[in-house]
Protein backbone atom coordinates (compact mmCIF):
# COMPACT_ATOMS: atom_id res chain seq x y z
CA UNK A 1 -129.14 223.81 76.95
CA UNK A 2 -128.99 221.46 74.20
CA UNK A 3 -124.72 222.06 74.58
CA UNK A 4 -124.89 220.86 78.24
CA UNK A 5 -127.04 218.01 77.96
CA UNK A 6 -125.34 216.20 75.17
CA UNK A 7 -121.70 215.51 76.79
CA UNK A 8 -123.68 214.30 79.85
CA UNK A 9 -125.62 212.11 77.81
CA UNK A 10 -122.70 210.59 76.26
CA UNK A 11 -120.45 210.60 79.21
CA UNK A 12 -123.26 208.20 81.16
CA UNK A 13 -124.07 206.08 77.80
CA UNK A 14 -120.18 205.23 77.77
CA UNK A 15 -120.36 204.40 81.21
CA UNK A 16 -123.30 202.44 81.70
CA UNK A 17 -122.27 200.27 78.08
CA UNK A 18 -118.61 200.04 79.43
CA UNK A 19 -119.42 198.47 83.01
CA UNK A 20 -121.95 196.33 81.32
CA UNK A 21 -119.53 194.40 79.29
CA UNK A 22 -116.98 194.78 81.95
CA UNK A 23 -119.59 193.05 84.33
CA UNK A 24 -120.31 190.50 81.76
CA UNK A 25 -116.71 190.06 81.46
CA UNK A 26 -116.18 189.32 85.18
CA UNK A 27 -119.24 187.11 85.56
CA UNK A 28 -117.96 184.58 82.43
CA UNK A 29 -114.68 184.40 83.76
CA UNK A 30 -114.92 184.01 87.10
CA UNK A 31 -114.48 180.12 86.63
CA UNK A 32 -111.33 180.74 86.46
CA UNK A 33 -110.69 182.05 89.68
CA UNK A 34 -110.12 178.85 91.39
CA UNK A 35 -107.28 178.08 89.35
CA UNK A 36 -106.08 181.90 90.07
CA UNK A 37 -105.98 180.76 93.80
CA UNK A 38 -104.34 177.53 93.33
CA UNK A 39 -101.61 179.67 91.25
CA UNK A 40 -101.23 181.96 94.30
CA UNK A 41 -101.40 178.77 96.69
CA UNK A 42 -98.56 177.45 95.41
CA UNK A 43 -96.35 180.66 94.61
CA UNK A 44 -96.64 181.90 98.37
CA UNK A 45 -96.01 178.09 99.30
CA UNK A 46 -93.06 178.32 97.05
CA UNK A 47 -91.56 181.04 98.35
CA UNK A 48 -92.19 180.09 102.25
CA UNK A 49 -90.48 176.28 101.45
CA UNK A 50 -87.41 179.03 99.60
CA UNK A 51 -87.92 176.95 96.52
CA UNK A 52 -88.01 180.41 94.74
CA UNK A 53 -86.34 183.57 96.17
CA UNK A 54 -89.03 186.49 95.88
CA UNK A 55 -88.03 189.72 97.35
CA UNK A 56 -91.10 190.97 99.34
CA UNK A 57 -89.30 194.42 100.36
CA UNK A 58 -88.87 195.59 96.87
CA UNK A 59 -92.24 194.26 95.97
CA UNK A 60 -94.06 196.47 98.85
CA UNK A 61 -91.65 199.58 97.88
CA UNK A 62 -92.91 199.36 94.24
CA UNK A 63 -96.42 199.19 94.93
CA UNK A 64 -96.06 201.84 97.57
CA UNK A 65 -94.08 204.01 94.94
CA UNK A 66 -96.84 203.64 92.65
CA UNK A 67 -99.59 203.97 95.13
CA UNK A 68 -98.04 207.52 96.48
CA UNK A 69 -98.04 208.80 92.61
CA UNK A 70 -101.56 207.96 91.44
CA UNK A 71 -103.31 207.86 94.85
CA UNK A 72 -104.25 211.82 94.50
CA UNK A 73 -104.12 211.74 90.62
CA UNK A 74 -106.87 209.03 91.40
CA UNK A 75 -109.12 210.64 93.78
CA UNK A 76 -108.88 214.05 91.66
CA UNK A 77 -110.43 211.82 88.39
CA UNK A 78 -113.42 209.94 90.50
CA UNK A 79 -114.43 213.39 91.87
CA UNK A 80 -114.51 214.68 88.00
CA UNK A 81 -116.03 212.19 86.52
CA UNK A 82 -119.01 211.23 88.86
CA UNK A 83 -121.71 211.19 86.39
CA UNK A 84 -119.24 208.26 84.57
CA UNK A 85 -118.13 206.15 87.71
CA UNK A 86 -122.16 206.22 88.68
CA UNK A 87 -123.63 204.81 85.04
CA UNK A 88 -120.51 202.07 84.82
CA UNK A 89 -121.26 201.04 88.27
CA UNK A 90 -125.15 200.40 87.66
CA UNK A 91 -123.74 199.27 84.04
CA UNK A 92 -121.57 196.86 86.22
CA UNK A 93 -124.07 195.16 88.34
CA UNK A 94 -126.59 194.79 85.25
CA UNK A 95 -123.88 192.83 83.37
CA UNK A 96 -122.79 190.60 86.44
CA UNK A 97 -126.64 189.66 86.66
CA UNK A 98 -127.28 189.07 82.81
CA UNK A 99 -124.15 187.05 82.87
């Protein structure tokens, strides 16, 4: 018994530290996200005025390539590792509130 319980242990320790600092993390600097969406503002702006020349198709055909390869690779690793997602996700929202 004392085999089985001690991976699990670990496995939601590491989860609930890691989305605690991860929460933390996002709560500190999420004073920078205004300046993130002026950024973004002025790219797309940018690009609609053809002051820059972004190619949108290739764009969309690399995320979609990448999307295709690790959309079942993803779905595979959250059903594995349940007992992980669920301690960094309460680890998560006690960071964001402490922070």
């Amino acid at each position: 018994m004392d085999e089985l319980l001690t991976p699990i242990v670990y496995v939601l320790a590491i989860g609930g530290v890691a989305g605690y600092f991860i929460g933390y993390l996002i709560k500190k600097l999420s004073h920078l996200a205004l300046t993130i969406g002026v950024f973004a503002f002025l790219l797309i702006y940018m690009v609609y005025t053809k002051a820059i020349d972004l190619n949108l198709d290739e764009l969309v055909a690399t995320i979609t390539k990448f999307a295709n390869v690790l959309g079942p690779l993803g779905f595979a690793t959250l059903a594995s590792s349940a007992p992980f997602v669920g301690s960094f996700v309460v680890g998560l929202v006690l960071g964001l509130r402490r922070g």
